[in-house]
Protein backbone atom coordinates (compact mmCIF):
# COMPACT_ATOMS: atom_id res chain seq x y z
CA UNK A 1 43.03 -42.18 128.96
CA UNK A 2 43.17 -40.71 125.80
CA UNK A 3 39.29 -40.38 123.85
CA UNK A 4 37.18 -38.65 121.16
CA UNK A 5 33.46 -38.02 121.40
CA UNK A 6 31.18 -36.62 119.17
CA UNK A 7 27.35 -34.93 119.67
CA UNK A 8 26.84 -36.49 123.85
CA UNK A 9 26.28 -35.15 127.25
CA UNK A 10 22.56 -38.48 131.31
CA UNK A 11 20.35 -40.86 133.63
CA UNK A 12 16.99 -41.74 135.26
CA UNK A 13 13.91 -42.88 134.07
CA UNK A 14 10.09 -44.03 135.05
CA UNK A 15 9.12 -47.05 133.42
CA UNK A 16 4.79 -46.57 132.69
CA UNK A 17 2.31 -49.15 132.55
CA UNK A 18 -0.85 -48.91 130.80
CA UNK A 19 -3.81 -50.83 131.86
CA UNK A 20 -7.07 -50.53 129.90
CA UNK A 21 -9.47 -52.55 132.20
CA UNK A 22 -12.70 -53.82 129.90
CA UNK A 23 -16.16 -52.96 130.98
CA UNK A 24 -19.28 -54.41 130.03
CA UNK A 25 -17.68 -57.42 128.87
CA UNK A 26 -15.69 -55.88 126.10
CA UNK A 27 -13.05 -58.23 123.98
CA UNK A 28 -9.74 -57.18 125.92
CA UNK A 29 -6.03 -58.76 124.76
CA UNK A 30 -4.07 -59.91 127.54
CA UNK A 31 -0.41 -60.83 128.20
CA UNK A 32 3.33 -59.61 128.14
CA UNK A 33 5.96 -58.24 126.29
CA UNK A 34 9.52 -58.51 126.52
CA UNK A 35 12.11 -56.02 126.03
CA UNK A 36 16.14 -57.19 125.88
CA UNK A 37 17.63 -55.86 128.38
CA UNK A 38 21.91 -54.33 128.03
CA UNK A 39 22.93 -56.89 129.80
CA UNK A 40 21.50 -60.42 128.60
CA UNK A 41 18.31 -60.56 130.78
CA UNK A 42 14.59 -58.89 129.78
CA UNK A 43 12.20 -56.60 131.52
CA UNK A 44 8.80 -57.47 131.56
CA UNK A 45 6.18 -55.11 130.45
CA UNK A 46 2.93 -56.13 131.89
CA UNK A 47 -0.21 -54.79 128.89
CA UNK A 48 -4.05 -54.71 129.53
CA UNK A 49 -5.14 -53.03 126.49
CA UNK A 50 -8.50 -53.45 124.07
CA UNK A 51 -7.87 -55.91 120.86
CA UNK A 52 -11.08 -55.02 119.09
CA UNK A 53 -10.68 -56.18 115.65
CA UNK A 54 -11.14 -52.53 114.27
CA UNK A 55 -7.67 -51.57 112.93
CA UNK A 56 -7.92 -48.10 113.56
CA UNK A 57 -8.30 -48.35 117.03
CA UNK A 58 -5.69 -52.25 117.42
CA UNK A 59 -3.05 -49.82 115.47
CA UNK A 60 -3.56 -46.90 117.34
CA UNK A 61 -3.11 -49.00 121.16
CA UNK A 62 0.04 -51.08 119.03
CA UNK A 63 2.09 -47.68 118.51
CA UNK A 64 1.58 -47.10 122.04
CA UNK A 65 2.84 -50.37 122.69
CA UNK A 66 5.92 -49.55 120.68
CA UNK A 67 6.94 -46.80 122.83
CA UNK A 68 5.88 -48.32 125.73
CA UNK A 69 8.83 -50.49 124.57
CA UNK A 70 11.22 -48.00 124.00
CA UNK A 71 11.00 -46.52 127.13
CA UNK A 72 11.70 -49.86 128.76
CA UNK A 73 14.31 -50.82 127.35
CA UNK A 74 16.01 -47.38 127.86
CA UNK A 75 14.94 -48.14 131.47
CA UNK A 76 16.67 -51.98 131.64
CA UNK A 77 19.48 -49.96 129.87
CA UNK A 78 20.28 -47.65 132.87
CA UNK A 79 19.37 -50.35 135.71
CA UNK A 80 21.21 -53.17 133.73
CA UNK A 81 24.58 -51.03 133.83
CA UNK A 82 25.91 -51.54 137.51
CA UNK A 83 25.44 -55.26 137.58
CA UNK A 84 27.12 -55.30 134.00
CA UNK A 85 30.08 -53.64 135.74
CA UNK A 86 30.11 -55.23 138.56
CA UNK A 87 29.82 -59.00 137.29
CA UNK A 88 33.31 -58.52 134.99
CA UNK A 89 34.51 -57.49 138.37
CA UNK A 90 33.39 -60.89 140.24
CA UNK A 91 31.74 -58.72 142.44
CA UNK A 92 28.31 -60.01 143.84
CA UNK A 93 27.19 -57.06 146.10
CA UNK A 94 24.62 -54.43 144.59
CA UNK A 95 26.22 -51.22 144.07
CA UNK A 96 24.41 -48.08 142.18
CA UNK A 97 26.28 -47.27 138.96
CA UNK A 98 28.64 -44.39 140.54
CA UNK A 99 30.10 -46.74 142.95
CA UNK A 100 30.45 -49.57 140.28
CA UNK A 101 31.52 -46.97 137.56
CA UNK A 102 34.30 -45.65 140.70
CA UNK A 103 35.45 -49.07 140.95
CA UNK A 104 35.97 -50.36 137.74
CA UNK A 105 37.50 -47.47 136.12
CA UNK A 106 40.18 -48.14 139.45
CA UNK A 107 41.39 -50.83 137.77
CA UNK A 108 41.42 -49.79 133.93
CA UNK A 109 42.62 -46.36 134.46
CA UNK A 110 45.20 -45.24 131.59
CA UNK A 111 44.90 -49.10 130.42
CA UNK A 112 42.22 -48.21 127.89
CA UNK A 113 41.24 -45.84 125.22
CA UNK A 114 37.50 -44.78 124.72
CA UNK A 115 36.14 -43.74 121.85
CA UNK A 116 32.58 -42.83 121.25
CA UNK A 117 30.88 -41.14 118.02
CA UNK A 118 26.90 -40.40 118.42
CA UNK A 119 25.43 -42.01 114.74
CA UNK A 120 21.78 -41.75 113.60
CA UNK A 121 20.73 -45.39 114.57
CA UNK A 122 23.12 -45.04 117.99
CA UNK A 123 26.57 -44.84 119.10
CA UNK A 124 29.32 -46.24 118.00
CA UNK A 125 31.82 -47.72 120.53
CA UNK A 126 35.19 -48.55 120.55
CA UNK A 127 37.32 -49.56 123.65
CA UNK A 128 40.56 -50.80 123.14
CA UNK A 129 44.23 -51.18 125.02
CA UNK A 130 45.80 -48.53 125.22
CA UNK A 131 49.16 -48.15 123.36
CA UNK A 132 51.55 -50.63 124.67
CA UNK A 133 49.10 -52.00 127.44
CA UNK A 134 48.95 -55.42 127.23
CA UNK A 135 45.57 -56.35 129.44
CA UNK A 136 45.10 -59.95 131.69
CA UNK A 137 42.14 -62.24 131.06
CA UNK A 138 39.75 -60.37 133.68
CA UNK A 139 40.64 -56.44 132.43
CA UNK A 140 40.00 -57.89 129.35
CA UNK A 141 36.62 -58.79 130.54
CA UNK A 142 36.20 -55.37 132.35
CA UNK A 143 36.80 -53.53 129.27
CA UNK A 144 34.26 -55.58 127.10
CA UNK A 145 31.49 -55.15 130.37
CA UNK A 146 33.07 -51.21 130.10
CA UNK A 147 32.09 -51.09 126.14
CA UNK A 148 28.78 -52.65 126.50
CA UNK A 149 27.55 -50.48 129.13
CA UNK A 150 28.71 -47.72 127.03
CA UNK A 151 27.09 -48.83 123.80
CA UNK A 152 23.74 -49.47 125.35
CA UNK A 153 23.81 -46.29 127.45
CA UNK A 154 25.45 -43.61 124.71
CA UNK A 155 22.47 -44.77 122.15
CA UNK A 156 19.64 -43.71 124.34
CA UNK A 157 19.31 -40.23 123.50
CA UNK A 158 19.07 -41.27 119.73
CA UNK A 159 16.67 -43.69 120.42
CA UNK A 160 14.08 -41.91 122.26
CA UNK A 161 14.46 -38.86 120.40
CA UNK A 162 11.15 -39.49 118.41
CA UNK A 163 9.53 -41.13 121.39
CA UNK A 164 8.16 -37.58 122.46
CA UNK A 165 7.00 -36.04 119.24
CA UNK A 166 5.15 -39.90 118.60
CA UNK A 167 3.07 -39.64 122.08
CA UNK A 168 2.26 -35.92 121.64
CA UNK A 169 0.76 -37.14 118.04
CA UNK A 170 -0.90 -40.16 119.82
CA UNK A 171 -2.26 -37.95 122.42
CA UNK A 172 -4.21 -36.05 119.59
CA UNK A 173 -5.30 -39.52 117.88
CA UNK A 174 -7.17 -40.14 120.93
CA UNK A 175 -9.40 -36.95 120.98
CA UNK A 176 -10.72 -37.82 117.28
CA UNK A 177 -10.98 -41.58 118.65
CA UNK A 178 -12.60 -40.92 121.49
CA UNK A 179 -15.42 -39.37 119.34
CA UNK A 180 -15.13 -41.04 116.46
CA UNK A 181 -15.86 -44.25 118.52
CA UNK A 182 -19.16 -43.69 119.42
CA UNK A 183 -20.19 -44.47 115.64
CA UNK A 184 -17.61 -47.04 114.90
CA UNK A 185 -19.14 -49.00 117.76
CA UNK A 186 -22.61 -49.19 117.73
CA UNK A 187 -25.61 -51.19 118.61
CA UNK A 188 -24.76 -54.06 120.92
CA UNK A 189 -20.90 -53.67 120.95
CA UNK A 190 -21.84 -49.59 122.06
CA UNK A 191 -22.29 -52.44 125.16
CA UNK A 192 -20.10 -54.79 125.24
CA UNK A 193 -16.75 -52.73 123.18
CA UNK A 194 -17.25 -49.03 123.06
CA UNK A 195 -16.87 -48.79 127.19
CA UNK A 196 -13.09 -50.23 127.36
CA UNK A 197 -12.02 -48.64 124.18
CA UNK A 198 -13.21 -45.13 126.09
CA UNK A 199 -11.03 -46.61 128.92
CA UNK A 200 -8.36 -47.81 126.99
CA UNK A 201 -7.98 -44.87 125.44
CA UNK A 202 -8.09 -42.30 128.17
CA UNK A 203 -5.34 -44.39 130.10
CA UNK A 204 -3.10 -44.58 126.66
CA UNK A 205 -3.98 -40.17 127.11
CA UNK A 206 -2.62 -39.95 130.57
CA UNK A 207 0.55 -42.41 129.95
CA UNK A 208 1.29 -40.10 127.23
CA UNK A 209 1.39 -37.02 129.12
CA UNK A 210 3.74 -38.63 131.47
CA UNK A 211 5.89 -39.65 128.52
CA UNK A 212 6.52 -35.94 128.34
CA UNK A 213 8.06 -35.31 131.27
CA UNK A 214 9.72 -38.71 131.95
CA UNK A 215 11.66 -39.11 128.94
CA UNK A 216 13.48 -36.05 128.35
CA UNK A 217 14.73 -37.08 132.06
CA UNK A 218 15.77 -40.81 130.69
CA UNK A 219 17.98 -39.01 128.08
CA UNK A 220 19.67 -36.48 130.23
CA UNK A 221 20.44 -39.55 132.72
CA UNK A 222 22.27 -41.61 130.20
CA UNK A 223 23.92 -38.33 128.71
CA UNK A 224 25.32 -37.67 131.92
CA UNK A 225 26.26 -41.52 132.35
CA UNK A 226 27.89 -41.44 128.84
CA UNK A 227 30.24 -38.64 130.07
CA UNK A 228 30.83 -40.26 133.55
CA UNK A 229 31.72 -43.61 131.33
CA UNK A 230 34.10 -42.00 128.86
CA UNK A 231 35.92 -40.04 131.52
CA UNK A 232 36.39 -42.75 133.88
CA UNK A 233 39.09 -44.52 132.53
C-alpha cells in the first residue's frame, strides 16, 4: 500500500456522566442528549443537571454539556469502528477492532491507497484503488467502511484538543460560583435552588477532573488506531 500522512500517531476512552440530583425541591432539567455516532447509530448521554433560569449558572452547566458531548462522541467513535468494519465484511460476530482491523485489511491489502492529512477542523481522508486495481462490489464497500472508520477516528485528536484546557477553565468557574451563589440565590430559593446548584456544581468539579486524565487517553487511543488503520492495507 502506498500512503502519505501528515501531523498523527491512539485509543480508549471513559465516557462520564454527570448527575446533579436537586435538593430541597430545587427546579432541576431533565432528559437526554444525543450524540451521532461514526457509524449511523447515536449514544445516549443520560443529564441530571440544575436549569435555574439564572444564565450565569444555565451557561456555565450548558458548556459542560458541550464537552460532555465531545467526549461521547469520541467514545461512539472508537466503539463504533469494529462493527463498521465488520458489517462491509457481512460479518455478524463481535470482534474488538484489532481482530476486525486484521481481517479486513486481509482482503484489501495492496488493493488500496491511504491517504490521510491532519487539518484544523479534522482529517482529511482519501482511500482509493490502487493503480490498476480494479475492486468488486463488496471491496468496494470495505474500502468506503475502511475510509469512514478512518475519518471519524484520525479527527479525534483535533477535536478534543480544547476539551482539556475548557474543563480546567470550568473547574475554576465553579469555585467563584460556588460562592458567588450564596447571594445570587437568596431568601426562599437559598431553599428550594441554592442546595442543587451547590450539588450540581460540585459533580460538574469532579467530572472535570476526570476529564483530565481520561481524555488525553481517548486521543492517544485513536492516534494509535489511525496508524494501525493507515498501515493495514
Amino acid at each position: 500500500m502506498r500512503h502519505a500522512t501528515k501531523g498523527l500517531a491512539s485509543a480508549g476512552v471513559c465516557l462520564f456522566l454527570v448527575a446533579a440530583t436537586a435538593c430541597g425541591g430545587g427546579v432541576v432539567a431533565q432528559g437526554n442528549a444525543e450524540t451521532a455516532a461514526s457509524a449511523g447509530g447515536s449514544v445516549s448521554v443520560n443529564l441530571d443537571l440544575p436549569k435555574v433560569g439564572n444564565p450565569k449558572y444555565d451557561t456555565f452547566f450548558n458548556d459542560v454539556v458541550a464537552l460532555e458531548k465531545l467526549v461521547a462522541d469520541a467514545q461512539a467513535s472508537l466503539d463504533a469502528a469494529p462493527a463498521t468494519l465488520n458489517k462491509a465484511m457481512n460479518l455478524t460476530e463481535a470482534t474488538d477492532f484489532d481482530t476486525a482491523l486484521k481481517n479486513i485489511s486481509g482482503k484489501l491489502k495492496g488493493k488500496v491507497t491511504v491517504t490521510i492529512n491532519v487539518t484544523p477542523i479534522g482529517a482529511d481522508v482519501n482511500v482509493v484503488a490502487a493503480p490498476g486495481v480494479t475492486l468488486s462490489a463488496d471491496e468496494q464497500a470495505m474500502m468506503e467502511a475502511y475510509k469512514s472508520v478512518v475519518t471519524d477516528v484520525a479527527a479525534i485528536p483535533v477535536k478534543l484538543a480544547p476539551v482539556v484546557p475548557k474543563s480546567a477553565d470550568i473547574i475554576k468557574q465553579s469555585v467563584v460560583l460556588v460562592v458567588s451563589a450564596k447571594s445570587d440565590f437568596g431568601g426562599l430559593k437559598a431553599l428550594t435552588t441554592l442546595p442543587s446548584v451547590i450539588v450540581g456544581i460540585r459533580k460538574v468539579t469532579s467530572a472535570m477532573g476526570d476529564i483530565k486524565t481520561e481524555v488525553p487517553a481517548v486521543i492517544e487511543k485513536s492516534k494509535t488506531m489511525t496508524v494501525a488503520i493507515q498501515g493495514g492495507v
